[in-house]
PDB file of N, CA and C in Angstrom:
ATOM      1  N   UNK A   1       0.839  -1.150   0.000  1.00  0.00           N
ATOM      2  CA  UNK A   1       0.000   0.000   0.000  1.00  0.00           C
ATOM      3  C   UNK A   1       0.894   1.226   0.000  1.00  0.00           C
ATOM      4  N   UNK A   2       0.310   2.267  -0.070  1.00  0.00           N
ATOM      5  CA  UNK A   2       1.074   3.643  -0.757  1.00  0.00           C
ATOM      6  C   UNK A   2       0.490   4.691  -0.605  1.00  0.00           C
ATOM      7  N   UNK A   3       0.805   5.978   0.152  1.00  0.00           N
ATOM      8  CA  UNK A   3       0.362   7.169   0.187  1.00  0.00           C
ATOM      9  C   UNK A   3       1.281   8.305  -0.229  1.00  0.00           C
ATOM     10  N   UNK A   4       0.727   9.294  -0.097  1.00  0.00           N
ATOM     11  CA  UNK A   4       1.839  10.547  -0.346  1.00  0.00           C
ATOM     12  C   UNK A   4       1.636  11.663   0.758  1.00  0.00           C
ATOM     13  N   UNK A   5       1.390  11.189   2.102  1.00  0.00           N
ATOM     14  CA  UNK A   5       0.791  12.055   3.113  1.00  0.00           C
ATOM     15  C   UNK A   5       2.240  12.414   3.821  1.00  0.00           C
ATOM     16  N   UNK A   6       1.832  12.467   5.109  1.00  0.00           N
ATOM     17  CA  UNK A   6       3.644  13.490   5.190  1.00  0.00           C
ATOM     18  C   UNK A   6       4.746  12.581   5.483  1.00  0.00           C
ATOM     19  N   UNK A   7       4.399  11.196   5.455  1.00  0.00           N
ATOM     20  CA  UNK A   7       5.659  10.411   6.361  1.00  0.00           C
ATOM     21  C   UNK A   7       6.286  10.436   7.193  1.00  0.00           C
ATOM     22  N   UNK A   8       7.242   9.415   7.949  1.00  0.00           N
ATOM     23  CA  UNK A   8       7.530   9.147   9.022  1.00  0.00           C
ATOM     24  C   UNK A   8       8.894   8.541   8.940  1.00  0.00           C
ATOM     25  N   UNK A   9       9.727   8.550  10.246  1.00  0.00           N
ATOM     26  CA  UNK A   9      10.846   7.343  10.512  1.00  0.00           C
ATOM     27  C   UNK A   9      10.498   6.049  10.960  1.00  0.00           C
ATOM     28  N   UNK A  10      10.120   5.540   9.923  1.00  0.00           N
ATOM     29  CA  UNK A  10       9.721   3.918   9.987  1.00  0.00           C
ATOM     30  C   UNK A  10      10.346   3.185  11.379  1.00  0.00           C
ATOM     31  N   UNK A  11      11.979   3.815  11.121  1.00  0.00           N
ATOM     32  CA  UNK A  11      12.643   2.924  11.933  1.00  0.00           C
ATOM     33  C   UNK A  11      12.488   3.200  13.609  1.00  0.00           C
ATOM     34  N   UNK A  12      12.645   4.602  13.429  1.00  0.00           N
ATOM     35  CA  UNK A  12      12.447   5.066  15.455  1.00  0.00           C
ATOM     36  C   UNK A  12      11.282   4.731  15.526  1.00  0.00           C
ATOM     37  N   UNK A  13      10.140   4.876  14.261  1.00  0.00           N
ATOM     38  CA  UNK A  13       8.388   4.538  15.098  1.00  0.00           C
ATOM     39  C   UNK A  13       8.496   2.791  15.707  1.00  0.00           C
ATOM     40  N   UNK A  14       9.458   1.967  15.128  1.00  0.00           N
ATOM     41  CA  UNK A  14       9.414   0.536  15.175  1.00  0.00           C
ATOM     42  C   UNK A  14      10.233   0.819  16.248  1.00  0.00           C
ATOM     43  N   UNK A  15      11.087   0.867  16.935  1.00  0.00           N
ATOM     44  CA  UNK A  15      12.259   1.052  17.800  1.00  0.00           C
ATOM     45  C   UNK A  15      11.383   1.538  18.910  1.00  0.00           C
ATOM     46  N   UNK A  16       9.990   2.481  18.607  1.00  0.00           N
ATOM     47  CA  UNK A  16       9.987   3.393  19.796  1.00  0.00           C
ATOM     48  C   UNK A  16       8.181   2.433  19.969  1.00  0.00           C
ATOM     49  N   UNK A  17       7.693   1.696  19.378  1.00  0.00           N
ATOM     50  CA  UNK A  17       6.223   1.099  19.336  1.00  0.00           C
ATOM     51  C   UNK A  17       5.809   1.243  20.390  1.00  0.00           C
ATOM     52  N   UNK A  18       6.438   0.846  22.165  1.00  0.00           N
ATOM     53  CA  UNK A  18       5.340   0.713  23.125  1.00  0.00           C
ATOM     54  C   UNK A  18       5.197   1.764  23.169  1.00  0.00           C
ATOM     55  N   UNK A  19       6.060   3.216  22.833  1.00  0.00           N
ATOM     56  CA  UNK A  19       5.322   4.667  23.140  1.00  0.00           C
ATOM     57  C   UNK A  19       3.901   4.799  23.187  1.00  0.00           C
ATOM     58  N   UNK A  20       3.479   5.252  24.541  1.00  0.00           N
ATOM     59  CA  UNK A  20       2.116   6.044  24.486  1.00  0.00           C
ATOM     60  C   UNK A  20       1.272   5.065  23.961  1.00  0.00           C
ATOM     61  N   UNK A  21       1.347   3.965  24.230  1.00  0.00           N
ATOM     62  CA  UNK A  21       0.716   2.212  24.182  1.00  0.00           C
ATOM     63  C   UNK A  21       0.173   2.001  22.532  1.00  0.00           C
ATOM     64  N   UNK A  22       0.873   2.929  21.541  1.00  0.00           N
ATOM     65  CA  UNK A  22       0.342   2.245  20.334  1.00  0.00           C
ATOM     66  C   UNK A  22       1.019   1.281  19.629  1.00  0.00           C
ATOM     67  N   UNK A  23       0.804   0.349  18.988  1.00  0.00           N
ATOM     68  CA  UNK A  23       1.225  -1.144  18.879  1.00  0.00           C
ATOM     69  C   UNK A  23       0.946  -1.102  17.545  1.00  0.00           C
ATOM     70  N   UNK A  24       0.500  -0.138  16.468  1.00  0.00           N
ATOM     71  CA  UNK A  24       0.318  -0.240  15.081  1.00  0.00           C
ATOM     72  C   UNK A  24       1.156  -1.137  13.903  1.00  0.00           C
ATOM     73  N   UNK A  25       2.539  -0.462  13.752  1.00  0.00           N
ATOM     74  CA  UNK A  25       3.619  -0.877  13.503  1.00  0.00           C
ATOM     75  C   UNK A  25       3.887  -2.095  13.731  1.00  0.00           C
ATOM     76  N   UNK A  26       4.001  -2.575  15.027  1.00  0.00           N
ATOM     77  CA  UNK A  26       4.509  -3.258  15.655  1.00  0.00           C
ATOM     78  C   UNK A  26       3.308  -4.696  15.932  1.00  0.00           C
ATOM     79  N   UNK A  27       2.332  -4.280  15.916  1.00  0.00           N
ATOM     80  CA  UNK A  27       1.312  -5.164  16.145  1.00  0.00           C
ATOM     81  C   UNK A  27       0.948  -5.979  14.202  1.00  0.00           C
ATOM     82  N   UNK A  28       1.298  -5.056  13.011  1.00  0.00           N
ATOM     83  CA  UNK A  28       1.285  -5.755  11.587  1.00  0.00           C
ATOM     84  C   UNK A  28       2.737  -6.417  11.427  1.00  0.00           C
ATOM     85  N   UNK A  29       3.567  -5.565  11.840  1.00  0.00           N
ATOM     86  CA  UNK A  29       4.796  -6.594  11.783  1.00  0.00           C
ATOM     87  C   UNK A  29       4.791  -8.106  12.439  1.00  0.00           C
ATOM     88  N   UNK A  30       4.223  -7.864  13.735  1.00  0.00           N
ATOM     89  CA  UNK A  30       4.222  -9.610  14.245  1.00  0.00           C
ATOM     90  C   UNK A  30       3.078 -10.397  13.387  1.00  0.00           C
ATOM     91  N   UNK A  31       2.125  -9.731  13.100  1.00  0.00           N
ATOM     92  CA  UNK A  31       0.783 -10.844  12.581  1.00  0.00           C
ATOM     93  C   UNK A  31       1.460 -11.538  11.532  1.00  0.00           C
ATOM     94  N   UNK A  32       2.108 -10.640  10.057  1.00  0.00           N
ATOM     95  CA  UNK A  32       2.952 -10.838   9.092  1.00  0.00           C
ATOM     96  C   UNK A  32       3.916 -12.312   9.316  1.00  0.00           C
ATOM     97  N   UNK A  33       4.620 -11.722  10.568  1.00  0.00           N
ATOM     98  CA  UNK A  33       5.856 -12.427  10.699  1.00  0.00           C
ATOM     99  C   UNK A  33       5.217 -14.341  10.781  1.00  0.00           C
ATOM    100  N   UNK A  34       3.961 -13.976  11.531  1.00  0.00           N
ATOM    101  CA  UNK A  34       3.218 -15.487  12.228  1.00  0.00           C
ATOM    102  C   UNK A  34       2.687 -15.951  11.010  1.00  0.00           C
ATOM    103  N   UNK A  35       2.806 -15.376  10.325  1.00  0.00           N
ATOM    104  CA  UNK A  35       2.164 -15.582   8.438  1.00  0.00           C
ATOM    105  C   UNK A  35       3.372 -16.187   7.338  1.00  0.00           C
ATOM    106  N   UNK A  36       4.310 -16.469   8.160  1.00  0.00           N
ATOM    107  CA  UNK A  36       5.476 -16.541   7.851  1.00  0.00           C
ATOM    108  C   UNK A  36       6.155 -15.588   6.257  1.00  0.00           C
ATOM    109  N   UNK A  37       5.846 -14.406   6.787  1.00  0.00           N
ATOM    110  CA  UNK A  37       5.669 -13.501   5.104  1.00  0.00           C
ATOM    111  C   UNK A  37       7.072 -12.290   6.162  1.00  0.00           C
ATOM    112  N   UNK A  38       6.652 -11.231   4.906  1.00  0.00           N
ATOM    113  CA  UNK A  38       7.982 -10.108   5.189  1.00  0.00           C
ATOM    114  C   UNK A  38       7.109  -9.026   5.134  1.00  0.00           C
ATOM    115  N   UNK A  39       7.814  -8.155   6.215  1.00  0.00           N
ATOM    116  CA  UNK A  39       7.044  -6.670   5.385  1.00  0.00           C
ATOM    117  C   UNK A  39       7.971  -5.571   5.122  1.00  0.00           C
ATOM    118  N   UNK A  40       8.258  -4.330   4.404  1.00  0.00           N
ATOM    119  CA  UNK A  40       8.672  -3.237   4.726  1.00  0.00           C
ATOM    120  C   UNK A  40       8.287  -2.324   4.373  1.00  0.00           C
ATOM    121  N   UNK A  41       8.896  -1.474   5.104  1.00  0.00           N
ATOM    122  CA  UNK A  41       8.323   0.394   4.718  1.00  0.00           C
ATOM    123  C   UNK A  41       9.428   1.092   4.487  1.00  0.00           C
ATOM    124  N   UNK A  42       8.856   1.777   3.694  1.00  0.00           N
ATOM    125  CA  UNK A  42       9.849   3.131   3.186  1.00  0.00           C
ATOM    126  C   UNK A  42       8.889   3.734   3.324  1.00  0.00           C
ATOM    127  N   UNK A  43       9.589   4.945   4.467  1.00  0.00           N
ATOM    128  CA  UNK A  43       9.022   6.358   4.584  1.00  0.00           C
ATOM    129  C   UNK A  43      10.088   7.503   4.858  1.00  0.00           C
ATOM    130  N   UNK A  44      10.029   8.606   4.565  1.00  0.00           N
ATOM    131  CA  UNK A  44      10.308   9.602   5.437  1.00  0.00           C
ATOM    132  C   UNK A  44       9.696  10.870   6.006  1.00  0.00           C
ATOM    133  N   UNK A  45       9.919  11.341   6.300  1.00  0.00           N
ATOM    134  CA  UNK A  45       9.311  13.095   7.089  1.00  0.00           C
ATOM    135  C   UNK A  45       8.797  13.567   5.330  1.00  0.00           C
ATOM    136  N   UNK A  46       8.087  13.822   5.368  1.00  0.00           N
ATOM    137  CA  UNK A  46       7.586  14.672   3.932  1.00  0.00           C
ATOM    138  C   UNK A  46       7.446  14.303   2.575  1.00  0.00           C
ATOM    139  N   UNK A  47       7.823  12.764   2.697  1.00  0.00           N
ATOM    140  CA  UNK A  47       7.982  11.947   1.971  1.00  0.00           C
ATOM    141  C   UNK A  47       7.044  10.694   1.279  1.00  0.00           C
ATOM    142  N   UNK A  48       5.401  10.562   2.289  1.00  0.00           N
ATOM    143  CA  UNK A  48       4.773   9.498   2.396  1.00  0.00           C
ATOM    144  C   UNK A  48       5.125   8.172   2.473  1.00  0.00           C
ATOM    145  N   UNK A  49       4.444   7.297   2.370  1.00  0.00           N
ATOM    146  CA  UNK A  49       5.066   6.110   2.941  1.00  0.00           C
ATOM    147  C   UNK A  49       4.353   4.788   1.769  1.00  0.00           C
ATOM    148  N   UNK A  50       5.392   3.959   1.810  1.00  0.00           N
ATOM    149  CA  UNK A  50       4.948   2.301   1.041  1.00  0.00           C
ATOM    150  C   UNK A  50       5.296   1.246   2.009  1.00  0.00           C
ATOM    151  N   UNK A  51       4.436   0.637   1.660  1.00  0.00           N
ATOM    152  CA  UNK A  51       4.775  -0.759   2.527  1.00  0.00           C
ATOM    153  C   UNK A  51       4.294  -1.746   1.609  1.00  0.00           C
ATOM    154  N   UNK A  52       5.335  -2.861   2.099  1.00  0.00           N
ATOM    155  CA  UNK A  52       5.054  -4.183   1.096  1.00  0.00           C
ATOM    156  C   UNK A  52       5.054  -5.304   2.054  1.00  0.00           C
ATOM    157  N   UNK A  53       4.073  -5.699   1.763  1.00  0.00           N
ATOM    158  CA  UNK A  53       3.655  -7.300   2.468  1.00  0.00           C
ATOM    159  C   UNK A  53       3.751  -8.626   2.355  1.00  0.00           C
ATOM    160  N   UNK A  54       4.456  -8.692   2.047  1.00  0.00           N
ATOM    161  CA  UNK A  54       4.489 -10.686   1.493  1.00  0.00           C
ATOM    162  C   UNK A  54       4.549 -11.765   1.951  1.00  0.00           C
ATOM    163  N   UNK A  55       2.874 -12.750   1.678  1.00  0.00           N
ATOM    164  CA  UNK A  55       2.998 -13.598   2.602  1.00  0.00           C
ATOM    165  C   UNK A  55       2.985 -14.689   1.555  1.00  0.00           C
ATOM    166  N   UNK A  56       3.575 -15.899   1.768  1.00  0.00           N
ATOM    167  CA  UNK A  56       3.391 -16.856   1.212  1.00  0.00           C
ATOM    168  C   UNK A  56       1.673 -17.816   0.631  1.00  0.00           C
ATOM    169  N   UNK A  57       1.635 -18.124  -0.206  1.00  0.00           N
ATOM    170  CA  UNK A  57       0.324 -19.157  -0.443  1.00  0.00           C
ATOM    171  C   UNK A  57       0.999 -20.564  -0.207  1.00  0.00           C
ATOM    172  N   UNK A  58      -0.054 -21.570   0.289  1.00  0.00           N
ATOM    173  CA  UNK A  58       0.149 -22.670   0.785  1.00  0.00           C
ATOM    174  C   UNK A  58      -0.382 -23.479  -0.616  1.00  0.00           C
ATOM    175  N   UNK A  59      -0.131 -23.846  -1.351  1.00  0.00           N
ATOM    176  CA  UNK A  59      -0.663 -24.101  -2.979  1.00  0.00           C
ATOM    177  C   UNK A  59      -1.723 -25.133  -1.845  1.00  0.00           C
ATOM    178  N   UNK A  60      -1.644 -26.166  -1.080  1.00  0.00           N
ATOM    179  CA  UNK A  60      -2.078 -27.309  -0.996  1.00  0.00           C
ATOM    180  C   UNK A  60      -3.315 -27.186   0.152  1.00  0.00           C
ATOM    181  N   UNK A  61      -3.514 -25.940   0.408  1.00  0.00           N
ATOM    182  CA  UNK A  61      -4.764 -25.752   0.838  1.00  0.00           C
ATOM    183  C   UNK A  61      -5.627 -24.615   0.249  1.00  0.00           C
ATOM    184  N   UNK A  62      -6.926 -24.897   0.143  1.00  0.00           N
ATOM    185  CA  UNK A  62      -8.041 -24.535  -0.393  1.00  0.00           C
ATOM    186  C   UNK A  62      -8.381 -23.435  -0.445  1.00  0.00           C
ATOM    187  N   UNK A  63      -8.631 -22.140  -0.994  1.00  0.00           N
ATOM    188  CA  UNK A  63      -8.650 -20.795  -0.972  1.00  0.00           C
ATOM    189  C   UNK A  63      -9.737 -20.547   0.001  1.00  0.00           C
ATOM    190  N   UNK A  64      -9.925 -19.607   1.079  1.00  0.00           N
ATOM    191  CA  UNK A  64     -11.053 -19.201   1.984  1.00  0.00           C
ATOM    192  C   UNK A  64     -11.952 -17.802   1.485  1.00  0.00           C
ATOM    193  N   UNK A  65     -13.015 -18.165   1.681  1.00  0.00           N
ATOM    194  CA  UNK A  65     -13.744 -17.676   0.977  1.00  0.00           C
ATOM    195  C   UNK A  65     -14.454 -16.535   1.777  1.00  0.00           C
TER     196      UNK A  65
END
């Protein structure tokens, strides 16, 4: 996914997640990870932000509907 809104430091927001109890970041990175997939972001300050998600398909089970 992809915006052009003002962006961020991906890396201190991940470094800094329990701040002020929000878990955003940090709460899609683990679901991902348990998905056994990857994610990343590129952002900066003024810059908007992308993120890419990739999770594997299991060919040998059945698509959910």
């Amino acid at each position: 996914m992809e915006d052009d809104g003002r962006g961020f430091d991906a890396q201190a927001v991940l470094n800094a997640a329990d701040a002020h109890g929000k878990l955003g970041l940090l709460g899609m990175q683990e679901r991902v990870m348990l998905a056994n997939g990857t994610i990343e972001i590129e952002s900066a300050p003024g810059a908007g932000t992308t993120m890419f998600v990739r999770i594997p398909l299991d060919s040998k089970k059945p698509a959910v509907n």
